[in-house]
PDB file of N, CA and C in Angstrom:
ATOM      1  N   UNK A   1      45.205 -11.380 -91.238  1.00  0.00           N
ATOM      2  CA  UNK A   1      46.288 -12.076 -91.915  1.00  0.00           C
ATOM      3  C   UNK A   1      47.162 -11.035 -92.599  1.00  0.00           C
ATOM      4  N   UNK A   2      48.586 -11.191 -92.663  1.00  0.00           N
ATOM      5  CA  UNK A   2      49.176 -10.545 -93.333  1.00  0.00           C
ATOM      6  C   UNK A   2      50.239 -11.331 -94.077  1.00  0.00           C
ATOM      7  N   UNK A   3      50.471 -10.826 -95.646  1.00  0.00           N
ATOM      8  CA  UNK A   3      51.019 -11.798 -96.164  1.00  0.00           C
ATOM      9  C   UNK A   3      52.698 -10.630 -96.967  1.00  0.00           C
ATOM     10  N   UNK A   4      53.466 -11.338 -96.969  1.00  0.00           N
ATOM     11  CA  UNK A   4      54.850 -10.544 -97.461  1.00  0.00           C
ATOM     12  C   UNK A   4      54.849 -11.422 -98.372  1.00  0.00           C
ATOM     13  N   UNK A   5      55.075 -10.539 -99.973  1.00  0.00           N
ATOM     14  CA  UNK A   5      55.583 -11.381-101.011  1.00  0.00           C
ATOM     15  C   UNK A   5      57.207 -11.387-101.038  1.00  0.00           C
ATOM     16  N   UNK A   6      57.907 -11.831-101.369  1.00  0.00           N
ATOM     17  CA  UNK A   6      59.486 -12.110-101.544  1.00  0.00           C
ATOM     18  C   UNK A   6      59.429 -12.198-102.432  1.00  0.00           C
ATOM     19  N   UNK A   7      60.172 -10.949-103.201  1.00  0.00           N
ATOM     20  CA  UNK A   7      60.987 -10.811-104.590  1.00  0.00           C
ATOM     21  C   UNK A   7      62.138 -11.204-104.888  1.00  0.00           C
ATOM     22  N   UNK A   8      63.075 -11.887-105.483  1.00  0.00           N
ATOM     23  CA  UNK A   8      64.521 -11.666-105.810  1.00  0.00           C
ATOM     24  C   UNK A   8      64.961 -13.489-104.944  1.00  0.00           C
ATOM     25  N   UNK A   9      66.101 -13.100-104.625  1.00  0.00           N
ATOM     26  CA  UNK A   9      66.411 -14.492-104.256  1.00  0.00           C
ATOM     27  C   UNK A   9      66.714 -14.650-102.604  1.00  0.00           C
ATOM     28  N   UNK A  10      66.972 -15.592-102.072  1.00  0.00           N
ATOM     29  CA  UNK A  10      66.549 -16.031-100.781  1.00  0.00           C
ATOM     30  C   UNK A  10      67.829 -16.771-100.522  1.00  0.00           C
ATOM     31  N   UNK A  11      68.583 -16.168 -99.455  1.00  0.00           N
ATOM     32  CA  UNK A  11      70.445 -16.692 -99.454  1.00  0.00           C
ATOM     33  C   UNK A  11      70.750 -16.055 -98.246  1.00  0.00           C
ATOM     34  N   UNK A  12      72.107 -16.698 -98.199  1.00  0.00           N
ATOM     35  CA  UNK A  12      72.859 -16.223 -97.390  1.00  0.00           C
ATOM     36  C   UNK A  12      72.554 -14.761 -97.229  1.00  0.00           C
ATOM     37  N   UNK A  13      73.202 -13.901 -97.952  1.00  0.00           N
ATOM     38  CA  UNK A  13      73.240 -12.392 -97.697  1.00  0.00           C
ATOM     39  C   UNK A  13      71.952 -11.791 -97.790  1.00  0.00           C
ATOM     40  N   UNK A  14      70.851 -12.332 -98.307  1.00  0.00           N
ATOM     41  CA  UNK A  14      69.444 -11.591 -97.944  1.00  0.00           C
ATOM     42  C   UNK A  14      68.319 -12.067 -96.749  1.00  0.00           C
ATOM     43  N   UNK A  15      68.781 -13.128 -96.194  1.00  0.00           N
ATOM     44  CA  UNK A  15      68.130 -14.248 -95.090  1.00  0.00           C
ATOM     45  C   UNK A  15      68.108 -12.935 -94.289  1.00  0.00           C
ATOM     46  N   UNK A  16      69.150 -12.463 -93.532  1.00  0.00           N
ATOM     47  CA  UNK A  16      68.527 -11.536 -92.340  1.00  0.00           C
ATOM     48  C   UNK A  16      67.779  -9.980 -92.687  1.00  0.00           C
ATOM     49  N   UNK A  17      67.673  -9.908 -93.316  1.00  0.00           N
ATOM     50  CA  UNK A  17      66.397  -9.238 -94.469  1.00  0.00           C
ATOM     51  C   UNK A  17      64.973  -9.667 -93.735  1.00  0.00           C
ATOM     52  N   UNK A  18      65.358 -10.929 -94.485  1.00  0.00           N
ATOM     53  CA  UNK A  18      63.526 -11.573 -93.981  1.00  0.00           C
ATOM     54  C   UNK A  18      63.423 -12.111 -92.668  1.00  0.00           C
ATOM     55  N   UNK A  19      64.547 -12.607 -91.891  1.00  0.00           N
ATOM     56  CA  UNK A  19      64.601 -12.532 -90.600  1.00  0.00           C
ATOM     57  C   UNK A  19      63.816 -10.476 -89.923  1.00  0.00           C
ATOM     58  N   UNK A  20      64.901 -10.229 -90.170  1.00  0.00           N
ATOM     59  CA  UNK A  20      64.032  -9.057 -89.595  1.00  0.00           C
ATOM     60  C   UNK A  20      62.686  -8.151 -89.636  1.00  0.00           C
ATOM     61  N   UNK A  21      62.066  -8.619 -90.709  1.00  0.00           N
ATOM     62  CA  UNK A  21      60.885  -8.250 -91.041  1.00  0.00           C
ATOM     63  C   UNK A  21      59.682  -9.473 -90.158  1.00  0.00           C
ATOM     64  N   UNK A  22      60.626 -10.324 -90.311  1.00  0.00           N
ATOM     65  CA  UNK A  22      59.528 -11.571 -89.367  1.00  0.00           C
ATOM     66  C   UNK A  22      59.331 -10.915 -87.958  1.00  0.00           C
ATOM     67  N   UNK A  23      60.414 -10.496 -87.632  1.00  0.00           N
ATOM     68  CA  UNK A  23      60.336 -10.471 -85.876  1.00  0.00           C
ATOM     69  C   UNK A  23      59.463  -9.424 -85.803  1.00  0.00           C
ATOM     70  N   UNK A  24      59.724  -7.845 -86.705  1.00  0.00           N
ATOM     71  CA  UNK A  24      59.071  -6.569 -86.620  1.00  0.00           C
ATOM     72  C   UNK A  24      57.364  -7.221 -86.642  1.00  0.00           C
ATOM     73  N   UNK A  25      57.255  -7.809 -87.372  1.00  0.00           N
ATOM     74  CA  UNK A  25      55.662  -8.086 -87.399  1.00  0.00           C
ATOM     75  C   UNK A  25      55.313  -8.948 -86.642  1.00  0.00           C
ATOM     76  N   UNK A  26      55.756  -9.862 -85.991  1.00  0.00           N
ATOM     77  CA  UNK A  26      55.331 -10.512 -84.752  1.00  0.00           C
ATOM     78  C   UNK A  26      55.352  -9.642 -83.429  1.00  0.00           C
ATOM     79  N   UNK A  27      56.676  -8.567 -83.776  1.00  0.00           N
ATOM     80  CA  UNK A  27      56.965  -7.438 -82.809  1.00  0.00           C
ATOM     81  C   UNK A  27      55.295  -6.712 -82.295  1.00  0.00           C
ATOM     82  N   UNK A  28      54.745  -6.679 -83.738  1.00  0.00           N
ATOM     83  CA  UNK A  28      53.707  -5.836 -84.021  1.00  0.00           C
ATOM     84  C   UNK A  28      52.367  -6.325 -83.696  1.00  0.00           C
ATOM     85  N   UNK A  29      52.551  -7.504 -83.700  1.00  0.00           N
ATOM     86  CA  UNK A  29      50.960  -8.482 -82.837  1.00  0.00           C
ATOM     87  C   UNK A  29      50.569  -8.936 -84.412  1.00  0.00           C
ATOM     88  N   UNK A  30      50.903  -9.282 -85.462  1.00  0.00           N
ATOM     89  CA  UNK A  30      50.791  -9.908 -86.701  1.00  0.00           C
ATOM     90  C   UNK A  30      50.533 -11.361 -85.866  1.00  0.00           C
ATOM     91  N   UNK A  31      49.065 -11.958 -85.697  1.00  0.00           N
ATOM     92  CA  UNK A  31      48.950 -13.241 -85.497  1.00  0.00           C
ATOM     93  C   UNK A  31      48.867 -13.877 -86.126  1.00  0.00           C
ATOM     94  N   UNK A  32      48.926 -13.718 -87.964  1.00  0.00           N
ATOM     95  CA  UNK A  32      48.965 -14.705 -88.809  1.00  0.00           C
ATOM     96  C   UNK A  32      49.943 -14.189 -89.885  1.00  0.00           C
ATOM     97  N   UNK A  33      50.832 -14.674 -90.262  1.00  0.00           N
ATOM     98  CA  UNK A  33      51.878 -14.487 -91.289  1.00  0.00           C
ATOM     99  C   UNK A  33      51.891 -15.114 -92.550  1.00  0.00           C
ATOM    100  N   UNK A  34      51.918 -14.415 -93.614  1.00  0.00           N
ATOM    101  CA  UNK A  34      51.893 -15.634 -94.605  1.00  0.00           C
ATOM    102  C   UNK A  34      53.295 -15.230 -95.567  1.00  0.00           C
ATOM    103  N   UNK A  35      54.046 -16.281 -95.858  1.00  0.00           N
ATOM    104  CA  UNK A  35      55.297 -15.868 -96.585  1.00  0.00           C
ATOM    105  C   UNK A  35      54.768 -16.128 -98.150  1.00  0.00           C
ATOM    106  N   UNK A  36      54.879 -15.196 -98.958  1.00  0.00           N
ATOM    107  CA  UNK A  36      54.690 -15.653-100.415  1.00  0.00           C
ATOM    108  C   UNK A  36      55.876 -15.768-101.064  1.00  0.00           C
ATOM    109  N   UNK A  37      56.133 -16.785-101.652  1.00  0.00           N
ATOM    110  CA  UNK A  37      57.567 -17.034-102.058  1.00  0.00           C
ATOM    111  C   UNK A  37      57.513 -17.331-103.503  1.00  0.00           C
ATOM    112  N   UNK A  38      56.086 -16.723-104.165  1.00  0.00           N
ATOM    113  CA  UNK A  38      56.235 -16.943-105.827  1.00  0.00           C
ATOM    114  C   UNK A  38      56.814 -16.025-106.620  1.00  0.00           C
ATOM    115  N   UNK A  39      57.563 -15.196-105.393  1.00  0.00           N
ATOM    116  CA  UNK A  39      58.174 -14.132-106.796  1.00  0.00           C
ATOM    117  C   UNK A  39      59.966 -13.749-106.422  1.00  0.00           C
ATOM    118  N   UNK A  40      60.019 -15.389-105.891  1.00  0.00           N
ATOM    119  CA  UNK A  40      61.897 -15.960-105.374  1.00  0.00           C
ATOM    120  C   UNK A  40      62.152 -16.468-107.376  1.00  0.00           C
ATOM    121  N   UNK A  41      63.428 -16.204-106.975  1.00  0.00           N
ATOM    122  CA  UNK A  41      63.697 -16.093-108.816  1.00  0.00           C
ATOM    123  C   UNK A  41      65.189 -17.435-107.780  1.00  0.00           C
ATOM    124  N   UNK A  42      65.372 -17.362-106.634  1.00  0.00           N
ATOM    125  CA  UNK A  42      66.562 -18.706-106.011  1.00  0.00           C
ATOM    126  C   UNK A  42      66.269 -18.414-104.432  1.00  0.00           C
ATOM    127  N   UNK A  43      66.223 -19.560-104.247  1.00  0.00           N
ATOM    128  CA  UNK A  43      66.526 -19.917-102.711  1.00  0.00           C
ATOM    129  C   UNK A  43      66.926 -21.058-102.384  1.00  0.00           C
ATOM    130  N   UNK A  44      68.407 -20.793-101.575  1.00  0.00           N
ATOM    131  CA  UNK A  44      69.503 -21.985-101.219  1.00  0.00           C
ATOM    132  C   UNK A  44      69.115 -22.322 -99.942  1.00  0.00           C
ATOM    133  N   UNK A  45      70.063 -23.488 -99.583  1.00  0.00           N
ATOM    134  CA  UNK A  45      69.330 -24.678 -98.293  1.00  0.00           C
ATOM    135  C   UNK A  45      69.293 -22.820 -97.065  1.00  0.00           C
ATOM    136  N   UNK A  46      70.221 -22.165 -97.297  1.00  0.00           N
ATOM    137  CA  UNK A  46      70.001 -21.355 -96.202  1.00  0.00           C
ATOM    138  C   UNK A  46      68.535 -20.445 -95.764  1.00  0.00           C
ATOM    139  N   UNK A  47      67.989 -20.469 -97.155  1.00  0.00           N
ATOM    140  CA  UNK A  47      67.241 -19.431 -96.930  1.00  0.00           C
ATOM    141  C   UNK A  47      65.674 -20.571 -96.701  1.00  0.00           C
ATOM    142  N   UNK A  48      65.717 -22.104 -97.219  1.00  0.00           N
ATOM    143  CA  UNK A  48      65.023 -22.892 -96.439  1.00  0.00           C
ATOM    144  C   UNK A  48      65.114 -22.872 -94.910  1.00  0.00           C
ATOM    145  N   UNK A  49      66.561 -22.961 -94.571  1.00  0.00           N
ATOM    146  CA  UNK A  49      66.844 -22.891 -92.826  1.00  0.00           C
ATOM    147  C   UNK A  49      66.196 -21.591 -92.460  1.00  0.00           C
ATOM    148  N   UNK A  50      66.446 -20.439 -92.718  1.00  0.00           N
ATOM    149  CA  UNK A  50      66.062 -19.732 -91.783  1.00  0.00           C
ATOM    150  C   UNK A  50      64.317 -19.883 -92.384  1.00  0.00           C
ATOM    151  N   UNK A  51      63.318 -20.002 -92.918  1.00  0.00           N
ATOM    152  CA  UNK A  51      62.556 -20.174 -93.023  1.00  0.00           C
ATOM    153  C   UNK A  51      62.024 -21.159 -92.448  1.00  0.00           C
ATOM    154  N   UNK A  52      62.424 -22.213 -92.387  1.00  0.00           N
ATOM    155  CA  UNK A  52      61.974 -23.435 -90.912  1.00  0.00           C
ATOM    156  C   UNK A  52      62.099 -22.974 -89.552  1.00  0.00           C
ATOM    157  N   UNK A  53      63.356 -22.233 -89.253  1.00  0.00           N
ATOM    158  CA  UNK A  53      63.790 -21.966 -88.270  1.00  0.00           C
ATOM    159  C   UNK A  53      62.809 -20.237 -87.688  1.00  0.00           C
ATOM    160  N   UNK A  54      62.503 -19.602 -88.479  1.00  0.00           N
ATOM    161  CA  UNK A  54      61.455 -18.717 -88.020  1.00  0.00           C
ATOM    162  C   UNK A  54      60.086 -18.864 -87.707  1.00  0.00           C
ATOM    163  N   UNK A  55      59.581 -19.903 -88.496  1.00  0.00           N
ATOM    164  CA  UNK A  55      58.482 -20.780 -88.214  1.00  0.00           C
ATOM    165  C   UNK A  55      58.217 -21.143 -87.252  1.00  0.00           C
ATOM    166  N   UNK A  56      59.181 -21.854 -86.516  1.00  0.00           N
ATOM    167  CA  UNK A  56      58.971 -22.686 -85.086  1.00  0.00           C
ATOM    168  C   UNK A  56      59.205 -21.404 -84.116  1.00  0.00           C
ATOM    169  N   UNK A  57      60.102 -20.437 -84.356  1.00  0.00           N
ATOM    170  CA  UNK A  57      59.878 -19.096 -83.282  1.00  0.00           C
ATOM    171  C   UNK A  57      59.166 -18.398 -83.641  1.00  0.00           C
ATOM    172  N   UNK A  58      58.499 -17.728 -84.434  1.00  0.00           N
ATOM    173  CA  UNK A  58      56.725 -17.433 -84.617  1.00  0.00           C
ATOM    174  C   UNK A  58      56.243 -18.591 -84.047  1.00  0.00           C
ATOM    175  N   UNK A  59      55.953 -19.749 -83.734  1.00  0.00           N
ATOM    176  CA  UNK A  59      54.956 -20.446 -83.408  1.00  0.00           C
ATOM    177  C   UNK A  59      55.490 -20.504 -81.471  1.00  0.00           C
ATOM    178  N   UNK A  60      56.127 -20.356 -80.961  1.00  0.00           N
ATOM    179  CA  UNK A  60      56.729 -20.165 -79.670  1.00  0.00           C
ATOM    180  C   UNK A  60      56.563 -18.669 -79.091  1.00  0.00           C
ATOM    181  N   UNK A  61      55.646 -17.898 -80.230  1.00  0.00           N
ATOM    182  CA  UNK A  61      55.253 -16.060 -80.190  1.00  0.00           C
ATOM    183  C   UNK A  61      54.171 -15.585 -80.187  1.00  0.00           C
ATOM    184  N   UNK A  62      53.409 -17.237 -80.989  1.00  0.00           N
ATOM    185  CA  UNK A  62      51.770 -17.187 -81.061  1.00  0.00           C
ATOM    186  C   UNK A  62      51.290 -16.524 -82.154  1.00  0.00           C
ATOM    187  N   UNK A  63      52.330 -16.860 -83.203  1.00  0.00           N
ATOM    188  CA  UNK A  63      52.452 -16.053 -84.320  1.00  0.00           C
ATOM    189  C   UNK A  63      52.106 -17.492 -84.991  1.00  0.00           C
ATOM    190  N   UNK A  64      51.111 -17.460 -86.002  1.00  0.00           N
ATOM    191  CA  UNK A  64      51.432 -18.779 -87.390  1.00  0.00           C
ATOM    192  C   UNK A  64      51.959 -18.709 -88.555  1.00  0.00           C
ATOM    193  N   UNK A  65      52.999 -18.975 -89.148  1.00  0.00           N
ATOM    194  CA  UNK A  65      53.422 -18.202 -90.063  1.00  0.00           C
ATOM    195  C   UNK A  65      53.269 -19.953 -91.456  1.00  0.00           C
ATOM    196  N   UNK A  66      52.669 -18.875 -92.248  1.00  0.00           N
ATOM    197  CA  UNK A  66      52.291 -20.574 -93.372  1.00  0.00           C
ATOM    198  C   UNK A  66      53.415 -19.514 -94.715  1.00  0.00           C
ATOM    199  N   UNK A  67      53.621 -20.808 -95.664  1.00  0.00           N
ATOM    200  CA  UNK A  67      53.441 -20.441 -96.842  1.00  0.00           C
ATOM    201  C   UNK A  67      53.144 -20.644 -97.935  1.00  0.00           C
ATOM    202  N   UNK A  68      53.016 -19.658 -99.009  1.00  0.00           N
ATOM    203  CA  UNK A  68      52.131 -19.710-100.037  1.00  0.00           C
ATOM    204  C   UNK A  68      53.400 -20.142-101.666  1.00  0.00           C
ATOM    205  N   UNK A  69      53.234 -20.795-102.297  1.00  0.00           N
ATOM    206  CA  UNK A  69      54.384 -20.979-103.553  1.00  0.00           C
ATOM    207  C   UNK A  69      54.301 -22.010-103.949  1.00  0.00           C
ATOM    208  N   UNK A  70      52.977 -23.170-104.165  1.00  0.00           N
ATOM    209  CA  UNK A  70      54.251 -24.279-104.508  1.00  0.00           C
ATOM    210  C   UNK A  70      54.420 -24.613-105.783  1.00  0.00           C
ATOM    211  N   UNK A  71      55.778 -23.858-105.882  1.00  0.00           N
ATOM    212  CA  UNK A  71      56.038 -23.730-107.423  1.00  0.00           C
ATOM    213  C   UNK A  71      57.565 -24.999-107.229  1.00  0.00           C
ATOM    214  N   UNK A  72      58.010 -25.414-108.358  1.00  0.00           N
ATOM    215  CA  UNK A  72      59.088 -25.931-108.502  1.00  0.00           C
ATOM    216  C   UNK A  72      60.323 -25.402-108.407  1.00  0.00           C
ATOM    217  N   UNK A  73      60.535 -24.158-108.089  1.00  0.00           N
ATOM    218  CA  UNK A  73      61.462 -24.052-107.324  1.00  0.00           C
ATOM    219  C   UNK A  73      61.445 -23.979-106.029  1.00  0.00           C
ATOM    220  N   UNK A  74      60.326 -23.886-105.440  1.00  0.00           N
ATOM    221  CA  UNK A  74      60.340 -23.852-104.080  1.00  0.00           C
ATOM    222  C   UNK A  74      60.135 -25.243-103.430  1.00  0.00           C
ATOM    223  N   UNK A  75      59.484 -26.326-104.083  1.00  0.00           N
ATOM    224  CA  UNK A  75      59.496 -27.543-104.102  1.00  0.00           C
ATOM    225  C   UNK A  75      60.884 -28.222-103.799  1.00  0.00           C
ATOM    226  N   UNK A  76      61.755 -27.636-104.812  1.00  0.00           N
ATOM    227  CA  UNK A  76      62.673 -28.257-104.965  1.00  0.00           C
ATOM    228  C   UNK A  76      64.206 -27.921-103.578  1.00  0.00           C
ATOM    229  N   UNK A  77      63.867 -26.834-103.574  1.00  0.00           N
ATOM    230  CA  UNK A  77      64.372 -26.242-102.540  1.00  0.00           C
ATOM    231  C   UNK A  77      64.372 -26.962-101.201  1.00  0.00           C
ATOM    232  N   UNK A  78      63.303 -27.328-101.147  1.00  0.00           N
ATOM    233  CA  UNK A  78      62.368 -27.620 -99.350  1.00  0.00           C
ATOM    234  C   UNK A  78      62.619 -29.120 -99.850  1.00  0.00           C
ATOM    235  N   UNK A  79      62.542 -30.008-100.580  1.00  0.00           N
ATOM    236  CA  UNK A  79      63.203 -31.252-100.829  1.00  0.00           C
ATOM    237  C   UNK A  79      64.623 -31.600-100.875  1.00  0.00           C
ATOM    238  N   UNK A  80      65.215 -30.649-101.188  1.00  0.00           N
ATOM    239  CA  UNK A  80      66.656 -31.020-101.247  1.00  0.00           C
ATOM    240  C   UNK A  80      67.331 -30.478 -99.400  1.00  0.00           C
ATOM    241  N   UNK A  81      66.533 -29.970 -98.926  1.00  0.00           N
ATOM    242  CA  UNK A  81      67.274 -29.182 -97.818  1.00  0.00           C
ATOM    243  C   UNK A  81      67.007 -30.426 -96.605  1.00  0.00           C
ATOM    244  N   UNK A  82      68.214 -30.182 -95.907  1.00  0.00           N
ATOM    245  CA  UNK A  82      68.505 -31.087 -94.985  1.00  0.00           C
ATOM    246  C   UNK A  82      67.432 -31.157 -93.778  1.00  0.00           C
ATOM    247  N   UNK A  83      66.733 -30.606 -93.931  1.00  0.00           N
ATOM    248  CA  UNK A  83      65.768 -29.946 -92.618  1.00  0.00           C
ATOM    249  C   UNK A  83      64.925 -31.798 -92.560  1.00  0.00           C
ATOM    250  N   UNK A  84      64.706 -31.991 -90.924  1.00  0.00           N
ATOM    251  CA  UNK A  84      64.085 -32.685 -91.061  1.00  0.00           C
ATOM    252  C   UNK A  84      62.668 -32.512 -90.824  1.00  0.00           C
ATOM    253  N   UNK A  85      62.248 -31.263 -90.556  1.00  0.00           N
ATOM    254  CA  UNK A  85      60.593 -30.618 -90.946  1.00  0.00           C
ATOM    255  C   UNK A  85      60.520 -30.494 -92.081  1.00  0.00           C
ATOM    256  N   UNK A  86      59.214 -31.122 -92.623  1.00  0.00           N
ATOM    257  CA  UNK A  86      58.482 -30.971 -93.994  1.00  0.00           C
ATOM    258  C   UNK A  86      57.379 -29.557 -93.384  1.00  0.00           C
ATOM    259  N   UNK A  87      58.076 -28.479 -94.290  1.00  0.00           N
ATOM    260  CA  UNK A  87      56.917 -27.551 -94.228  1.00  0.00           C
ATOM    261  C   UNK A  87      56.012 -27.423 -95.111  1.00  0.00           C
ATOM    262  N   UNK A  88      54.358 -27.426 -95.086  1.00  0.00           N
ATOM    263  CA  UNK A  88      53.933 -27.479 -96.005  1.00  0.00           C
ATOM    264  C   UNK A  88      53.573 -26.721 -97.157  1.00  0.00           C
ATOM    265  N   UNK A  89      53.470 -26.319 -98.346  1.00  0.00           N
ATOM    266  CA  UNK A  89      53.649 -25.206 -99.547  1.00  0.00           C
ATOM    267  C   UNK A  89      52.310 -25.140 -99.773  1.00  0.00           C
ATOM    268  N   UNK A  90      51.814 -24.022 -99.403  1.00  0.00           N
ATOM    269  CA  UNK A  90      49.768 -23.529-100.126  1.00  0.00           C
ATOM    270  C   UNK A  90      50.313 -23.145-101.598  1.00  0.00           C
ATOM    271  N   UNK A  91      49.228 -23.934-101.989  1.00  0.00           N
ATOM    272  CA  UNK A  91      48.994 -23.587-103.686  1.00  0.00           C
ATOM    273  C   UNK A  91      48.457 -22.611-103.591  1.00  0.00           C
ATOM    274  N   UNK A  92      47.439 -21.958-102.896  1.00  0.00           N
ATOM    275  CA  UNK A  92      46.666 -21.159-103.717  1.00  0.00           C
ATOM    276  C   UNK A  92      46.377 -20.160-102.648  1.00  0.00           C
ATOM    277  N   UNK A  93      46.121 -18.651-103.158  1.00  0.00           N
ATOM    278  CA  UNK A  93      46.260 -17.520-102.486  1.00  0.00           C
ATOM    279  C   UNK A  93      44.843 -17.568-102.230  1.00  0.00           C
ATOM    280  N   UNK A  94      44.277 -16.886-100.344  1.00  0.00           N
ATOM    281  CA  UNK A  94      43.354 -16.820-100.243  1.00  0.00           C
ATOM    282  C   UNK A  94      43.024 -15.449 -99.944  1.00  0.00           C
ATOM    283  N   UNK A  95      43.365 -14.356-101.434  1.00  0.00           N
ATOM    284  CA  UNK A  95      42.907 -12.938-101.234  1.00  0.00           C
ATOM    285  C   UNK A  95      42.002 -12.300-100.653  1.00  0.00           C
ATOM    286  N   UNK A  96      40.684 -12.905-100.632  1.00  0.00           N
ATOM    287  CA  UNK A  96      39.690 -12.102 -99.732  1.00  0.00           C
ATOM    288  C   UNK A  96      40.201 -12.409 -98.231  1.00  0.00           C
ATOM    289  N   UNK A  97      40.644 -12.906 -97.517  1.00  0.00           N
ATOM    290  CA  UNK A  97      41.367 -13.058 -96.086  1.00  0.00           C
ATOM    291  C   UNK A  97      42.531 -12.090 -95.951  1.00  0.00           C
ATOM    292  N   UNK A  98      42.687 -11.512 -97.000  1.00  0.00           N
ATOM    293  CA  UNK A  98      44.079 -10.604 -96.767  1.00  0.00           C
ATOM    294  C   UNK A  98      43.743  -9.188 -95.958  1.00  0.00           C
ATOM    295  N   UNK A  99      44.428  -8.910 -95.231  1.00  0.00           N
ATOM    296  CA  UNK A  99      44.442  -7.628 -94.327  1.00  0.00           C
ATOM    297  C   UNK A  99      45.245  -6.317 -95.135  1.00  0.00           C
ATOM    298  N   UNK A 100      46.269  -7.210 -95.233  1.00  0.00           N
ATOM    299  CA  UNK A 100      47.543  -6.309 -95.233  1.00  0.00           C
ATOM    300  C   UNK A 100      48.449  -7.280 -96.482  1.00  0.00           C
ATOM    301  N   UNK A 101      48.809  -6.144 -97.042  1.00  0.00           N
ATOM    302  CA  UNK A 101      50.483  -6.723 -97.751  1.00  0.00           C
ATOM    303  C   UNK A 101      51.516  -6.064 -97.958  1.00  0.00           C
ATOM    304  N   UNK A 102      52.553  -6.818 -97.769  1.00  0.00           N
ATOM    305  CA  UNK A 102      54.001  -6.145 -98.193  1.00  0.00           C
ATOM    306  C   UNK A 102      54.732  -6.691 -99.040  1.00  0.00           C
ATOM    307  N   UNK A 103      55.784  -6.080 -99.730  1.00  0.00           N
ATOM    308  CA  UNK A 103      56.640  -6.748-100.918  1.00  0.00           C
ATOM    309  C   UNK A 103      57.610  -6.635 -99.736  1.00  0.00           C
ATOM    310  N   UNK A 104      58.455  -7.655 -99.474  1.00  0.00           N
ATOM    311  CA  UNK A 104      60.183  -7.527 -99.644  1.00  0.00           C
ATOM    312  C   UNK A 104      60.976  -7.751-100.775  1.00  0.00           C
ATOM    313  N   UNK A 105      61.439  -7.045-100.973  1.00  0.00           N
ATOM    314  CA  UNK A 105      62.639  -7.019-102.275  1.00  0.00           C
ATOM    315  C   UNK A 105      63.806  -7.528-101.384  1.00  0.00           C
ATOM    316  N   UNK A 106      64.137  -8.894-102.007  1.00  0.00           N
ATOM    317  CA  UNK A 106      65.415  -9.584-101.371  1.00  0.00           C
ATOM    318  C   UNK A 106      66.532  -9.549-102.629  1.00  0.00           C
ATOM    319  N   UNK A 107      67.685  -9.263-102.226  1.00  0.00           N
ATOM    320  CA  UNK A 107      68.742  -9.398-103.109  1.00  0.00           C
ATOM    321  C   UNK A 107      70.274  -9.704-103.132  1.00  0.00           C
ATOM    322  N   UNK A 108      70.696 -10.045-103.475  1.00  0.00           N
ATOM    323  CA  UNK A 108      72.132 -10.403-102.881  1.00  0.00           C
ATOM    324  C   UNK A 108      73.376  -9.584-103.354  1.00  0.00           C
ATOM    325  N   UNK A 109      74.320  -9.213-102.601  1.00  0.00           N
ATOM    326  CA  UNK A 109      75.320  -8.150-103.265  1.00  0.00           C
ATOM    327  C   UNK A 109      76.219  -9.024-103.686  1.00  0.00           C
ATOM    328  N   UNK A 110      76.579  -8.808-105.068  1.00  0.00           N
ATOM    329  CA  UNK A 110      77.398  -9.012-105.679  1.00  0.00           C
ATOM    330  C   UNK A 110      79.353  -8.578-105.554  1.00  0.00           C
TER     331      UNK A 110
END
């Protein structure tokens, strides 16, 4: 399992950020992905879209990609977004399963 925490906020201008780190590690034979999204300080309907939308192409790669957050902003996020997939939010981190981790630092230019 490998899990990427996401720092900072989750948007337009940082989405292909985490787009590209998805593909490199599926690139890489990463058969289990885990997105941690408890350390998003914002994430708009976009950065829900591309997060649904990488999901279903990891899963068309043989890649599973889950995630971990469910905090109220990320709740709120994935409720308000037009998507008609409900993805589901893990409460709780399962550290001894961890392989590997990475931080992405996401941020948006001002």
């Amino acid at each position: 399992m490998h899990t990427v925490l996401l720092l900072g906020e989750l948007d337009r201008a940082s989405a292909p950020t985490l787009e590209a780190e998805i593909e490199r590690l599926c690139d890489v034979g990463i058969a289990t992905l885990t997105l941690d999204l408890s350390g998003l300080t914002h994430i708009d309907a976009i950065g829900v879209a591309v997060i649904v939308h990488r999901r279903r192409w990891c899963e068309r790669r043989g890649c599973e990609l889950t995630l971990l957050a469910d905090t109220p902003l990320t709740r709120d996020a994935f409720a308000q977004s037009s998507t008609d997939e409900r993805v589901p939010l893990v409460c709780e981190r399962d550290d001894h399963k961890l392989t590997t981790r990475a931080r992405l630092g996401l941020a948006t230019a001002n």
